[in-house]
Protein backbone atom coordinates (compact mmCIF):
# COMPACT_ATOMS: atom_id res chain seq x y z
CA UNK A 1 -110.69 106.54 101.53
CA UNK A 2 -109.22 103.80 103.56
CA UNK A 3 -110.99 100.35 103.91
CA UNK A 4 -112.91 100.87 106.88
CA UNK A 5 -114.00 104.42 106.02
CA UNK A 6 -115.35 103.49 102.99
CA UNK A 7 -117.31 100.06 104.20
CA UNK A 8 -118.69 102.83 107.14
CA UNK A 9 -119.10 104.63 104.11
CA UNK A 10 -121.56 102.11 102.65
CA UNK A 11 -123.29 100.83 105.48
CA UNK A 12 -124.42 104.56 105.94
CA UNK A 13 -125.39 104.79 102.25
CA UNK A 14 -127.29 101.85 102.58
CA UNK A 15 -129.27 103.04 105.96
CA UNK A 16 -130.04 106.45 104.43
CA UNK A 17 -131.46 105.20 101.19
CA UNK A 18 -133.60 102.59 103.61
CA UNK A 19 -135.09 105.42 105.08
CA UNK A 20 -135.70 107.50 101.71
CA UNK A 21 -136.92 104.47 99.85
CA UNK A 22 -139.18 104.05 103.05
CA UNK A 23 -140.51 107.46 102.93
CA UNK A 24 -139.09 108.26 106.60
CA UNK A 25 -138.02 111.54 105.11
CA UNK A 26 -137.07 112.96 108.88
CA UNK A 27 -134.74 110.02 109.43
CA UNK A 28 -133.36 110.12 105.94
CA UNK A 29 -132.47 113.66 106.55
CA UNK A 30 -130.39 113.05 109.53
CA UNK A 31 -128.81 110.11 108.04
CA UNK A 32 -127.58 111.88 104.46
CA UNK A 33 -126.56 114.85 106.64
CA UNK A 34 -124.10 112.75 108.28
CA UNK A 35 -122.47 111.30 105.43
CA UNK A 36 -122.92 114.77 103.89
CA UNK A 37 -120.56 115.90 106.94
CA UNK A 38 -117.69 113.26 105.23
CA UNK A 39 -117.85 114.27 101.59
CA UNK A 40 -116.71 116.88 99.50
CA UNK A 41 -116.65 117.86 95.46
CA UNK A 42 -119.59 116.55 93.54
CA UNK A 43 -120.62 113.90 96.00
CA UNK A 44 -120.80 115.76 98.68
CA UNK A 45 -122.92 118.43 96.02
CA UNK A 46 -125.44 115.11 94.84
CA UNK A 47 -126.05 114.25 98.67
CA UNK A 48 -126.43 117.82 99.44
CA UNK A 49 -129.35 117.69 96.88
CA UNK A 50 -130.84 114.28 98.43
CA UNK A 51 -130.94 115.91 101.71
CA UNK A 52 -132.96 118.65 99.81
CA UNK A 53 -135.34 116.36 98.16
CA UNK A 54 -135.80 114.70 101.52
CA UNK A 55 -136.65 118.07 103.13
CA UNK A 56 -139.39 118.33 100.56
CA UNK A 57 -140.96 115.42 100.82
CA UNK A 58 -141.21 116.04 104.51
CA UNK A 59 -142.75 119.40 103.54
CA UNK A 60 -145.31 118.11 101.16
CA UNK A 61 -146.52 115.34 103.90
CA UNK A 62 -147.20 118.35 106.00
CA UNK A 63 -149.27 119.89 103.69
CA UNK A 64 -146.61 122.59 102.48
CA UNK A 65 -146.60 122.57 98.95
CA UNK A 66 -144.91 125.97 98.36
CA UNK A 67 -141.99 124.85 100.24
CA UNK A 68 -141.77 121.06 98.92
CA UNK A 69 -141.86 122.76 95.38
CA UNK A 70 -138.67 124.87 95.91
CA UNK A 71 -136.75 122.72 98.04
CA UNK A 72 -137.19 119.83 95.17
CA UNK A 73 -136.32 122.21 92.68
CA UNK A 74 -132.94 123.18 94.43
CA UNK A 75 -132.07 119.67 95.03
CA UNK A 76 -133.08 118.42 91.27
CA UNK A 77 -131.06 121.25 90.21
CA UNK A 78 -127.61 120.69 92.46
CA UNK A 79 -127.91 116.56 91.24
CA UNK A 80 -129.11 116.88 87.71
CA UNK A 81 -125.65 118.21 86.74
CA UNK A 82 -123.76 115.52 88.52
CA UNK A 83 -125.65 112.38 87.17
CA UNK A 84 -121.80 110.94 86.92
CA UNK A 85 -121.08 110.77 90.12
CA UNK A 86 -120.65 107.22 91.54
CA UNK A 87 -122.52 107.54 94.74
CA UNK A 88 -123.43 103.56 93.81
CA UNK A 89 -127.46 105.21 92.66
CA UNK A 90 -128.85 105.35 89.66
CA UNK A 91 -129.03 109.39 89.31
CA UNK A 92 -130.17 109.45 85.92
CA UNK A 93 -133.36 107.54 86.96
CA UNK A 94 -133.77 109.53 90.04
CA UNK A 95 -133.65 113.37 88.30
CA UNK A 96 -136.05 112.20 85.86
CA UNK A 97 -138.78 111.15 88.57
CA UNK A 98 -137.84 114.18 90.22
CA UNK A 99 -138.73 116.49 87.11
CA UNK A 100 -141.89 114.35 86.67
CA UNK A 101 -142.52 115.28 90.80
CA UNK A 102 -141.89 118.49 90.15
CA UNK A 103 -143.86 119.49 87.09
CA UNK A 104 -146.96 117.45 88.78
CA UNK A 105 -146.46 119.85 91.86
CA UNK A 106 -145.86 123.09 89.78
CA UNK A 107 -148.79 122.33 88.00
CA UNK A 108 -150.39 121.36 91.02
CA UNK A 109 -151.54 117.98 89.71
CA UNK A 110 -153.13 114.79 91.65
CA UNK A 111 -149.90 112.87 93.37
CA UNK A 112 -149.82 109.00 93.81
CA UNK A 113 -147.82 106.69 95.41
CA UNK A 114 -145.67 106.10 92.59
CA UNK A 115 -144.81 109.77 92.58
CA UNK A 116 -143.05 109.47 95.77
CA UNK A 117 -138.73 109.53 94.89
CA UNK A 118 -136.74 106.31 95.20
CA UNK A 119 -133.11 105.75 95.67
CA UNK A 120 -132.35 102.86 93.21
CA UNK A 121 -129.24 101.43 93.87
CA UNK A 122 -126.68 100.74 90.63
C-alpha cells in the first residue's frame, strides 16, 4: 500500500468502527463492505466476518434471532482464526464478546447493553 491508500485506508477504518461502536449496524455494513472491496488474504477474511457480525446485529434489532444467531456464528468463526491480523483492533477482545453474544443467544438468554459488540481499537 502506498501512502495515500493506506491513510484512505484508515480514515475508512476509523468511520466503519464509528458506526459499529455506535450500533448503526446498516451504515457499518456499507462502510466495511467498501474497504472489504480493497483487501484480500486474512484481512480481507477478518472484515468479511465484521460485515457478518454487523448483519446480525441488524437482524437481532429486528427481532430475528434465528438469523442474528447464524450470521454471528459465521463471522466469529471466519475472525476467531485470524486474531493476528493487524487490522489496528483488538480481535482477541472482540471474539471473546462475540462467543459470550453468542452462547447468550443460543441459549436464548436476557441481552443487555453491554452485550452489544465493540470495535476496540489497538
Amino acid at each position: 500500500m502506498n501512502e495515500e491508500s493506506t491513510k484512505s485506508f484508515k480514515d475508512s477504518l476509523f468511520i466503519a468502527l464509528n458506526f459499529f461502536n455506535n450500533h448503526e449496524w446498516y451504515e457499518a455494513h456499507d462502510a466495511f463492505e467498501e474497504i472489504w472491496n480493497s483487501v484480500d488474504g486474512d484481512e480481507r477474511q477478518v472484515i468479511q466476518g465484521i460485515l457478518q457480525v454487523s448483519v446480525s446485529q441488524f437482524h437481532l434489532s429486528k427481532g430475528n434471532l434465528n438469523g442474528a444467531t447464524i450470521l454471528l456464528g459465521e463471522g466469529l468463526g471466519r475472525i476467531k482464526t485470524r486474531t493476528k491480523t493487524n487490522l489496528g483492533i483488538d480481535l482477541d477482545s472482540f471474539c471473546r464478546s462475540l462467543e459470550n453474544l453468542l452462547r447468550k443467544l443460543q441459549y436464548q438468554e436476557t441481552l443487555n447493553e453491554s452485550d452489544k459488540p465493540f470495535l476496540k481499537p489497538l
